[in-house]
Protein backbone atom coordinates (compact mmCIF):
# COMPACT_ATOMS: atom_id res chain seq x y z
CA UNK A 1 -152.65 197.85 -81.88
CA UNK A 2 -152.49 196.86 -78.21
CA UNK A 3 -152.28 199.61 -75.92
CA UNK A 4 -152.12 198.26 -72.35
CA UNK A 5 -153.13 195.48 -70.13
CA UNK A 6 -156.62 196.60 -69.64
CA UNK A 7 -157.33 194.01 -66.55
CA UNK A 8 -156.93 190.51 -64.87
CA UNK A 9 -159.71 188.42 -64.17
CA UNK A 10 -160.92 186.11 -61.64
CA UNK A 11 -163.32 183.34 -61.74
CA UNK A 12 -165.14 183.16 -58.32
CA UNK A 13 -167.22 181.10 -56.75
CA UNK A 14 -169.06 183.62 -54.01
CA UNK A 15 -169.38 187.21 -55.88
CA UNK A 16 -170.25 188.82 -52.74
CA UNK A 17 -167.61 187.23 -50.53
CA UNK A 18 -164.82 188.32 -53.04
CA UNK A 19 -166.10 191.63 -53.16
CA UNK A 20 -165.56 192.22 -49.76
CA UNK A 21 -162.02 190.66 -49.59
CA UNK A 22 -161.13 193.12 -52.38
CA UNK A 23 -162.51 196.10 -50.96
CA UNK A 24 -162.48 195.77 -46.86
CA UNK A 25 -158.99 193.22 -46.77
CA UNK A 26 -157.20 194.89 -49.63
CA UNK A 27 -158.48 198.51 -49.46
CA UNK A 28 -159.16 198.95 -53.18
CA UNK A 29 -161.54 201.56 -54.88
CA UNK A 30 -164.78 199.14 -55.75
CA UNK A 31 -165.97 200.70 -59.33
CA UNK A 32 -169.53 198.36 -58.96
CA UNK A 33 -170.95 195.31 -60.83
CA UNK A 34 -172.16 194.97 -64.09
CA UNK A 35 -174.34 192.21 -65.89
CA UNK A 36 -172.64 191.29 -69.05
CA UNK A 37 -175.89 188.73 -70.83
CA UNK A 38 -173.58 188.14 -73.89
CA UNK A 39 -170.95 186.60 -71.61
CA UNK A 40 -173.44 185.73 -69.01
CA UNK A 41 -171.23 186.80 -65.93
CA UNK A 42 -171.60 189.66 -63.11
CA UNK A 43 -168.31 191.64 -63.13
CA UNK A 44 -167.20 193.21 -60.30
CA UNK A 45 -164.05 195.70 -60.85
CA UNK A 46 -161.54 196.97 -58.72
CA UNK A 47 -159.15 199.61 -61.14
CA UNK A 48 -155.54 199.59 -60.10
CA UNK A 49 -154.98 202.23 -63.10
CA UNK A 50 -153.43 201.65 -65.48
CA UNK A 51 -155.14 198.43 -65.29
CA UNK A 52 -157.91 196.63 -63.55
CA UNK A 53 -158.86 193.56 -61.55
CA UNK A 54 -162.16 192.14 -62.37
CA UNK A 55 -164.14 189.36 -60.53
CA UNK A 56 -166.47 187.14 -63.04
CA UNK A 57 -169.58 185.12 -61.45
CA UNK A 58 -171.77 183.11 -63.89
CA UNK A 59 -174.67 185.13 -64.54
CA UNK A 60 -177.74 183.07 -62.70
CA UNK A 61 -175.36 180.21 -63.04
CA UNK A 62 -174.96 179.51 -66.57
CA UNK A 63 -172.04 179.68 -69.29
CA UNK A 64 -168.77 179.06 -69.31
CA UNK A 65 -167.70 180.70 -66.23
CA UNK A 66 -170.35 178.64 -64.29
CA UNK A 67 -168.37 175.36 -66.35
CA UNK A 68 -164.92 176.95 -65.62
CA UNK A 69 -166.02 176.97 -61.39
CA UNK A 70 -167.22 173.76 -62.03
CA UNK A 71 -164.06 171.89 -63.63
CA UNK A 72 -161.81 174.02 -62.11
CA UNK A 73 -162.65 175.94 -58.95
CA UNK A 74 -161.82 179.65 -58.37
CA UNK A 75 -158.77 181.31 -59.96
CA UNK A 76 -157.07 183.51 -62.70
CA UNK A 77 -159.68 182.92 -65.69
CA UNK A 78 -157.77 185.46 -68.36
CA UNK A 79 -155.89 188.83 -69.36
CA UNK A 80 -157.22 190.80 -70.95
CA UNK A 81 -154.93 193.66 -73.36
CA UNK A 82 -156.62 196.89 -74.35
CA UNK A 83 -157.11 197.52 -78.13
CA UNK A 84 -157.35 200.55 -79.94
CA UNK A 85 -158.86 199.17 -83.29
CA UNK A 86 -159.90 195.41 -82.27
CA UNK A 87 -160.42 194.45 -85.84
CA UNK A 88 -157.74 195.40 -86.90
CA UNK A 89 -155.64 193.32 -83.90
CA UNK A 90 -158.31 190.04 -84.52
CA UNK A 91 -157.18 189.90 -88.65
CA UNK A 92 -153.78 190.46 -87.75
CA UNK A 93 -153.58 187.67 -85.05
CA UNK A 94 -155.86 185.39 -87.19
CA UNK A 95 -153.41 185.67 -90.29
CA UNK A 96 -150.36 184.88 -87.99
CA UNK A 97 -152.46 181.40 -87.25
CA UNK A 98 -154.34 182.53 -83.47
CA UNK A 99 -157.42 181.13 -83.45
CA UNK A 100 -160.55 182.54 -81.67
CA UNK A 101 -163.62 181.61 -79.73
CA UNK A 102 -165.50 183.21 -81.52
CA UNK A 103 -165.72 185.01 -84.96
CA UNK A 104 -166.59 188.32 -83.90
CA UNK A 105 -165.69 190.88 -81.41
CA UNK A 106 -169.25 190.95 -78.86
CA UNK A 107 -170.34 193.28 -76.14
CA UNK A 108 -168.44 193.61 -73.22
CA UNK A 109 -168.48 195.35 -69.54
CA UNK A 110 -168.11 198.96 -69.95
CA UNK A 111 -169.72 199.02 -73.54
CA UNK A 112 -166.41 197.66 -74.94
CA UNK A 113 -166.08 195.23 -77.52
CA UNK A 114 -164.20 191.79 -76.76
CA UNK A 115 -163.46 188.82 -78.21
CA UNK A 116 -160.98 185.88 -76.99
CA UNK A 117 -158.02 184.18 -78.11
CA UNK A 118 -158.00 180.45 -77.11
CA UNK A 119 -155.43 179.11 -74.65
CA UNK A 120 -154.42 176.49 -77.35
CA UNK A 121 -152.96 179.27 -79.23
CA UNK A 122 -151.24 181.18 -76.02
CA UNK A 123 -149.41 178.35 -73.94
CA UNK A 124 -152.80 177.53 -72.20
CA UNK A 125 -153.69 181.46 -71.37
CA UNK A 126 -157.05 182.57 -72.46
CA UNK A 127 -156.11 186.08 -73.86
CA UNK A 128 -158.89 188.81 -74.30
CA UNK A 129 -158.87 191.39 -76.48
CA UNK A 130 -160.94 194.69 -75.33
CA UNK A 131 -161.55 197.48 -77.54
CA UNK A 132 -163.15 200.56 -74.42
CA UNK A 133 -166.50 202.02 -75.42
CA UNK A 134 -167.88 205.39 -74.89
CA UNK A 135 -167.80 204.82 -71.26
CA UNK A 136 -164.22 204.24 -70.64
């Protein structure tokens, strides 16, 4: 079931350079950055509980966040809704017709699991689906 909108990300061009608009400019708790290989980004989050903001940078420039900067430029990349039992949500959404970008729920920041809906099945919004690990 979906719990909550666990965060909003951002596709950014200069990691660093957002970082600091987020934490000096806005004044907002910086939680760190994490290297996610599976998705090949560096996340950077800011929580804003009950949710989160998190900047994505391509991971030494590859994958599709490096092809979404490319085509597109900076900007909202996805939201991302907080699962308690992501299986269960991914058969559910699959049998009402949502199709996914991939077939299984992978490793996430935080030692979550996430998988994503694709826009074509959301009005052009890539939806994620995050189930928190241990850590959260």
């Amino acid at each position: 079931m979906i719990t909550a909108l666990d965060h909003i990300a951002v596709a950014v061009p200069d990691l660093e350079k957002s970082i600091k608009r987020f934490l000096e400019d806005f004044g907002l708790e910086f939680e760190g950055t994490e290297e996610v290989e599976a998705a090949k980004t560096t996340t950077a989050f800011f929580p804003l509980p009950p949710t989160s903001i998190e900047l994505i940078h391509p991971l030494r420039g590859e994958g599709p966040v490096a092809k979404y900067l490319e085509k597109r430029g900076g900007g909202l990349h996805h939201l991302c809704f907080r699962s308690d039992n992501i299986h269960e949500d991914v058969e559910r959404l699959k049998a009402r017709g949502y199709q996914f970008l991939a077939d299984e729920p992978a490793p996430g920041a935080h030692g979550s699991l996430t998988i994503f809906i694709h826009p074509k099945s959301c009005d052009g919004v890539l939806i994620e689906l995050n189930q928190p690990g241990d850590e959260h």
